[in-house]
N, C-alpha and C. Protein backbone atom coordinates (compact mmCIF):
# COMPACT_ATOMS: atom_id res chain seq x y z
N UNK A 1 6.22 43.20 -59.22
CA UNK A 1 6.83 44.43 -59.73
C UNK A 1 5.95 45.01 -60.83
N UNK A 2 5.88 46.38 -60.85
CA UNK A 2 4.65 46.83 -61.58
C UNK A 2 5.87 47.29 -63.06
N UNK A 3 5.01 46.71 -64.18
CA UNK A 3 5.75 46.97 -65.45
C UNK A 3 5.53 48.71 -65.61
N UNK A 4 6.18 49.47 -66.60
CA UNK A 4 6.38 50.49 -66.83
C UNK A 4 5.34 50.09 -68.56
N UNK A 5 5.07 51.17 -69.21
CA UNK A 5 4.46 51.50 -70.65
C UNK A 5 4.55 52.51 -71.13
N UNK A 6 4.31 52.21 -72.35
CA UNK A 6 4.43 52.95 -73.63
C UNK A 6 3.51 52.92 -74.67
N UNK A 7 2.83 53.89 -75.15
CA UNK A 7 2.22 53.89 -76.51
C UNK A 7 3.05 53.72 -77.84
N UNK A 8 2.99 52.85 -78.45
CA UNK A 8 3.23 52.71 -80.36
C UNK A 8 2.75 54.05 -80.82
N UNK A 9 3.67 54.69 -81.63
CA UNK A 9 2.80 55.79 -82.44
C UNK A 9 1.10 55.59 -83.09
N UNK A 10 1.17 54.59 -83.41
CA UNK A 10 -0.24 54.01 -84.24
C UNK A 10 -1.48 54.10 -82.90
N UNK A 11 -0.75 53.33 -81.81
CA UNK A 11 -1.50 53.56 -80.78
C UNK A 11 -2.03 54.88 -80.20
N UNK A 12 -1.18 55.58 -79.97
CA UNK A 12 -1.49 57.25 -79.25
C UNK A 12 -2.02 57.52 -80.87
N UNK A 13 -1.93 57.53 -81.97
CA UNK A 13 -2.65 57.96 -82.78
C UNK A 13 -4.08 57.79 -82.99
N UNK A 14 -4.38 56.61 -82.11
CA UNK A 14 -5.84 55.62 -82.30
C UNK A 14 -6.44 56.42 -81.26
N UNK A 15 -5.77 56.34 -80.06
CA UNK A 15 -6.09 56.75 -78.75
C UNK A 15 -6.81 58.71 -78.81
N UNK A 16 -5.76 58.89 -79.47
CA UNK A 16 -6.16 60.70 -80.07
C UNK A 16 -7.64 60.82 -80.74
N UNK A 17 -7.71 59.60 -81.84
CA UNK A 17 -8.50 59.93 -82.37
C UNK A 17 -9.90 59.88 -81.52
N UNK A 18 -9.94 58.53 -80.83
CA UNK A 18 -11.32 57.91 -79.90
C UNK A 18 -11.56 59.26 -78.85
N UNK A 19 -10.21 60.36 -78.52
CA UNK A 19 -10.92 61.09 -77.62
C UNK A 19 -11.29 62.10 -78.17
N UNK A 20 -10.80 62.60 -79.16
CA UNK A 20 -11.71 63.53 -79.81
C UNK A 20 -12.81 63.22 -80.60
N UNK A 21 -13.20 61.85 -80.85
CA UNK A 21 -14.43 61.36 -81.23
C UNK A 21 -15.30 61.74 -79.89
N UNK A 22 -14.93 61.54 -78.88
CA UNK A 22 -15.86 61.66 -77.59
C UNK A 22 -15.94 62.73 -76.86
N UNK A 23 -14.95 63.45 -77.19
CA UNK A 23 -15.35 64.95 -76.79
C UNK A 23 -15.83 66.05 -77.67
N UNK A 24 -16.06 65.72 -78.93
CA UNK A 24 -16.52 66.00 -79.55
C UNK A 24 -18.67 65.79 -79.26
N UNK A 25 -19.02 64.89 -78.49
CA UNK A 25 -20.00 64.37 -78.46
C UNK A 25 -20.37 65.09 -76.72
N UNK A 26 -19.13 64.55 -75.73
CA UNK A 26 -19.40 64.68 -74.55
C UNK A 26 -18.22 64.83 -73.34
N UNK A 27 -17.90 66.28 -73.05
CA UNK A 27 -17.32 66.45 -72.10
C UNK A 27 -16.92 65.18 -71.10
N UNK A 28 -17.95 64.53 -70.77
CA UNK A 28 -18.33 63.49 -69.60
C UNK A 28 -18.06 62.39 -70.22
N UNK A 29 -18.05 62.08 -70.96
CA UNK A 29 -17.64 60.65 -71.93
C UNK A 29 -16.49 60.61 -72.52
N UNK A 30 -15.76 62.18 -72.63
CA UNK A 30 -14.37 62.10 -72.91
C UNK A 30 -13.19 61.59 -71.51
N UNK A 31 -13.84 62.27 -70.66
CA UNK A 31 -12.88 61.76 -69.17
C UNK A 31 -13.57 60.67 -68.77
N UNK A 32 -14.41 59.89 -68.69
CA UNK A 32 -14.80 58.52 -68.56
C UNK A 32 -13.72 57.83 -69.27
N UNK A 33 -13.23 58.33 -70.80
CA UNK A 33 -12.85 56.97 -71.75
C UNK A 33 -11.46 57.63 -71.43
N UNK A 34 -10.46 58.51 -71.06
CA UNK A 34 -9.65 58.86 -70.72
C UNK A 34 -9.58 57.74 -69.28
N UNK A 35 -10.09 58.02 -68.31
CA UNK A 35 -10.21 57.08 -66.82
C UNK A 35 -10.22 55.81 -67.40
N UNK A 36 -11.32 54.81 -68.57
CA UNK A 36 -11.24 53.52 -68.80
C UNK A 36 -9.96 53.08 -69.42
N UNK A 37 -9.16 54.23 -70.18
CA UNK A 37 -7.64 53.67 -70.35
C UNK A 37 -6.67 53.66 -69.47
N UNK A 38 -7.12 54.66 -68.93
CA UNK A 38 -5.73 54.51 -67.11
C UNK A 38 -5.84 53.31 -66.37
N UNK A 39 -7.61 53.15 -66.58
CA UNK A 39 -7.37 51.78 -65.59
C UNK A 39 -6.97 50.43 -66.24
N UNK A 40 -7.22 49.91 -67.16
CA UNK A 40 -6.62 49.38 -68.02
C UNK A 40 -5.38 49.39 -68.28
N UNK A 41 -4.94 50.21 -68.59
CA UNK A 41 -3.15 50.15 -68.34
C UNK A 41 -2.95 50.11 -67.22
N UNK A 42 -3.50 50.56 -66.17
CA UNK A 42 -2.85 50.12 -64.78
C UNK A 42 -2.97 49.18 -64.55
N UNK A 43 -3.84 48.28 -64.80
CA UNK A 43 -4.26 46.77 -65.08
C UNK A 43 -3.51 45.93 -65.79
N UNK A 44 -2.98 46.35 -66.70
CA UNK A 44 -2.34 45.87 -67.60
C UNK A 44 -0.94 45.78 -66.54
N UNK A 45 -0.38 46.78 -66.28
CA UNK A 45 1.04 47.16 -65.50
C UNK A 45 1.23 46.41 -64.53
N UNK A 46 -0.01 46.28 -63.81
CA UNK A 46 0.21 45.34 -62.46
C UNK A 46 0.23 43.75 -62.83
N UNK A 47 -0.01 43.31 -63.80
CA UNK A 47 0.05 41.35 -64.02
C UNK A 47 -0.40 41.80 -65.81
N UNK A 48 1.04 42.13 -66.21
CA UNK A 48 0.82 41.84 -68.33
C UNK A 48 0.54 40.53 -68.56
N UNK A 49 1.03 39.25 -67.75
CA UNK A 49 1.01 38.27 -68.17
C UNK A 49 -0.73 37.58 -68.14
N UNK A 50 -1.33 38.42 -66.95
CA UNK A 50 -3.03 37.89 -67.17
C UNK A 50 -3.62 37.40 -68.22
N UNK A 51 -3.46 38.37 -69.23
CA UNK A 51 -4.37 38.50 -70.45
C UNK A 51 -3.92 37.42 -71.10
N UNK A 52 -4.91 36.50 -72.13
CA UNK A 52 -4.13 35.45 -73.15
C UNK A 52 -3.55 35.91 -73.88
N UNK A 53 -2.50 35.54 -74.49
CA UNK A 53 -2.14 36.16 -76.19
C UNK A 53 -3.45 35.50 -77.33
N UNK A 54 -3.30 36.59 -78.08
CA UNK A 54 -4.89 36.79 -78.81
C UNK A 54 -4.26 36.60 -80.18
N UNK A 55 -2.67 36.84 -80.43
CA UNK A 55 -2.16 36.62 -81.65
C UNK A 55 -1.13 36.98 -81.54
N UNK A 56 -0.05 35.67 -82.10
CA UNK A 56 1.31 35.58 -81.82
C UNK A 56 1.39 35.85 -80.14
N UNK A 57 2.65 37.59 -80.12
CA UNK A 57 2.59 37.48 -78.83
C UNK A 57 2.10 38.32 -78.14
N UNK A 58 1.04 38.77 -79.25
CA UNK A 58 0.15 40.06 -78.12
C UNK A 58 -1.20 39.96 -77.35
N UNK A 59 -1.32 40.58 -76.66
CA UNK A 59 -2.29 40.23 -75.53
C UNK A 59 -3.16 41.50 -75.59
N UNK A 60 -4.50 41.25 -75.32
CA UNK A 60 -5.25 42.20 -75.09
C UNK A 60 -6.35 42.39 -74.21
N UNK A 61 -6.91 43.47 -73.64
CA UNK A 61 -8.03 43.46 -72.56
C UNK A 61 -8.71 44.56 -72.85
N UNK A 62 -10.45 44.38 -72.72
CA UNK A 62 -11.56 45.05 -73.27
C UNK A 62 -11.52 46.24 -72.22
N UNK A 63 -11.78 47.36 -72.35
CA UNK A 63 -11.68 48.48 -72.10
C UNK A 63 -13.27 48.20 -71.23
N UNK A 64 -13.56 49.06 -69.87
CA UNK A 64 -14.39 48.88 -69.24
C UNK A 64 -15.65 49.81 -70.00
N UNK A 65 -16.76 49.48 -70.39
CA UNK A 65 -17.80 50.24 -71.01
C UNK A 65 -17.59 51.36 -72.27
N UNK A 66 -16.43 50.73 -72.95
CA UNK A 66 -16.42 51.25 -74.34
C UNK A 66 -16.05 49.97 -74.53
N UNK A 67 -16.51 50.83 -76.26
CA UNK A 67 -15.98 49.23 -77.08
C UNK A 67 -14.76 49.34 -77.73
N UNK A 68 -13.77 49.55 -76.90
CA UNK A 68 -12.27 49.45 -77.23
C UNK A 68 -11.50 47.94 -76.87
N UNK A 69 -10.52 47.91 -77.43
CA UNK A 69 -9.30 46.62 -77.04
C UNK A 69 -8.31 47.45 -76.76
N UNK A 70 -7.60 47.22 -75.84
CA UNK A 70 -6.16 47.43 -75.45
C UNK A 70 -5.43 46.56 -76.21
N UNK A 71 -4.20 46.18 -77.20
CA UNK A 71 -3.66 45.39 -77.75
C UNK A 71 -2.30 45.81 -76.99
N UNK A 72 -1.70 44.75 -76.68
CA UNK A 72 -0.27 45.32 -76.22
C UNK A 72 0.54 44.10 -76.21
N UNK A 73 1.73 44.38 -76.04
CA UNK A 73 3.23 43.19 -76.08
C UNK A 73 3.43 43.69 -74.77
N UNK A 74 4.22 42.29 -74.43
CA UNK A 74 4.85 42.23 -72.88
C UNK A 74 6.71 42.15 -73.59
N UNK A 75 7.11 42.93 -72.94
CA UNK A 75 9.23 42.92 -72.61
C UNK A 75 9.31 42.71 -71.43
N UNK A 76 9.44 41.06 -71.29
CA UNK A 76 9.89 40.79 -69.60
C UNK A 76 11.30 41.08 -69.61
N UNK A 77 12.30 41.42 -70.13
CA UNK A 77 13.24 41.46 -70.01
C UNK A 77 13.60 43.17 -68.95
N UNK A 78 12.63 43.95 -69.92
CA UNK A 78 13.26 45.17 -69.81
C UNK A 78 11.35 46.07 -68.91
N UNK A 79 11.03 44.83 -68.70
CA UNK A 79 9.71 44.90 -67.62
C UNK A 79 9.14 46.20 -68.05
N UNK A 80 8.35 45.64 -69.57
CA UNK A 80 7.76 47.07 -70.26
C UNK A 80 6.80 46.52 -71.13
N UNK A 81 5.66 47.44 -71.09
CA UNK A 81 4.67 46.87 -71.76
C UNK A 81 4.05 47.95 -73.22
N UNK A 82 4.29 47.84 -74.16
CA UNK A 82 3.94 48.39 -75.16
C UNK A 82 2.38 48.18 -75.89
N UNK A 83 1.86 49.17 -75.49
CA UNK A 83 0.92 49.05 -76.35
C UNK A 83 0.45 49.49 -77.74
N UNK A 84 0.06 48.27 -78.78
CA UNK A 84 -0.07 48.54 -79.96
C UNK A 84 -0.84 49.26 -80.87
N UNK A 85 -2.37 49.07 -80.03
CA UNK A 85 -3.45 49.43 -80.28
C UNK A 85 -4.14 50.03 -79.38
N UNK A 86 -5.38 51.01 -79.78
CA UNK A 86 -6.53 51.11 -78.88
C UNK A 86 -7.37 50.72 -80.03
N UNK A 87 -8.21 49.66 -80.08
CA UNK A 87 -8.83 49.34 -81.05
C UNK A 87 -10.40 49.20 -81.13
N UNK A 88 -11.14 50.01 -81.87
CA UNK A 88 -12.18 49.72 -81.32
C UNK A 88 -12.97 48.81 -82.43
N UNK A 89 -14.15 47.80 -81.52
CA UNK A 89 -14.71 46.70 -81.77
C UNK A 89 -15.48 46.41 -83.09
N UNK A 90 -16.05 47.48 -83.81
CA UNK A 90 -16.29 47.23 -84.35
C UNK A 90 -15.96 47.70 -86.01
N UNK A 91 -14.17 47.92 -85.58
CA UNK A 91 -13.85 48.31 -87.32
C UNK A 91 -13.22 46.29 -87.40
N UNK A 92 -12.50 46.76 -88.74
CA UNK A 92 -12.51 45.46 -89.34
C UNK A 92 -11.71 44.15 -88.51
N UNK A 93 -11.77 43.21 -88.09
CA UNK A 93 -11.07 42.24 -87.13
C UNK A 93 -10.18 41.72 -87.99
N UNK A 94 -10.07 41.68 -89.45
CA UNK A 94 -8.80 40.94 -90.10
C UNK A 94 -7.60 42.24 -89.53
N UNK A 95 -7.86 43.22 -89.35
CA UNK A 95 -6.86 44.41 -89.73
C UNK A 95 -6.79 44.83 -87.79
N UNK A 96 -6.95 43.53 -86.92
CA UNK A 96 -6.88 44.61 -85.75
C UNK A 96 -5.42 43.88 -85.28
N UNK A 97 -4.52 43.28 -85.59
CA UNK A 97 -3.30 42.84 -85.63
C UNK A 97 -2.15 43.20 -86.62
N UNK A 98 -3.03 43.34 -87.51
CA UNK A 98 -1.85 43.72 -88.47
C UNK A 98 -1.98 45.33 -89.02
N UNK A 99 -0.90 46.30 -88.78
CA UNK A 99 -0.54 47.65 -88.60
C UNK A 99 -0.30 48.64 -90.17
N UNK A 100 0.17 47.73 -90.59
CA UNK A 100 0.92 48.08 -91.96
C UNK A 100 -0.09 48.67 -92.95
């Protein structure tokens, strides 16, 4: 059964920012990194449980040819996958779990 998703505000806020970082640069690199998050969440949607948990209980998977993380929580209950983050690789790693 394919899970359903959602962006965290923090997330679609991250996500906003990385595409206007890239379309700002490149038409063609903005819908590339637009396409590397669809597939990724569709990835994500079809088996949440793949990914390890990376901390506590969230799980994450590297974005295909950017240097992003998908961070996201699994709700098996209510078969929904939230994602926390779009995070990219090289800001600070103490701060890519914790939101606050």
């Amino acid at each position: 059964m394919k899970y359903k998703f959602r962006f965290d505000p923090i997330a679609a806020n991250e996500y906003e920012a990385a595409y206007s970082w890239y379309i700002e640069r490149s038409e063609k690199a903005a819908e590339n990194f637009i396409a590397a998050v669809d597939d990724a969440v569709e990835t994500v949607c079809a088996n949440p449980l793949r990914y390890r948990k990376s901390y506590k209980e969230l799980r994450e998977i590297t974005l295909k040819k950017y240097p992003f993380y998908l961070i996201y929580l699994v709700d098996e209950k209510k078969k929904t996958v939230l994602i926390t983050s779009v995070y990219h690789n090289k800001r600070n790693p103490a701060k890519k779990y914790n939101k606050e």
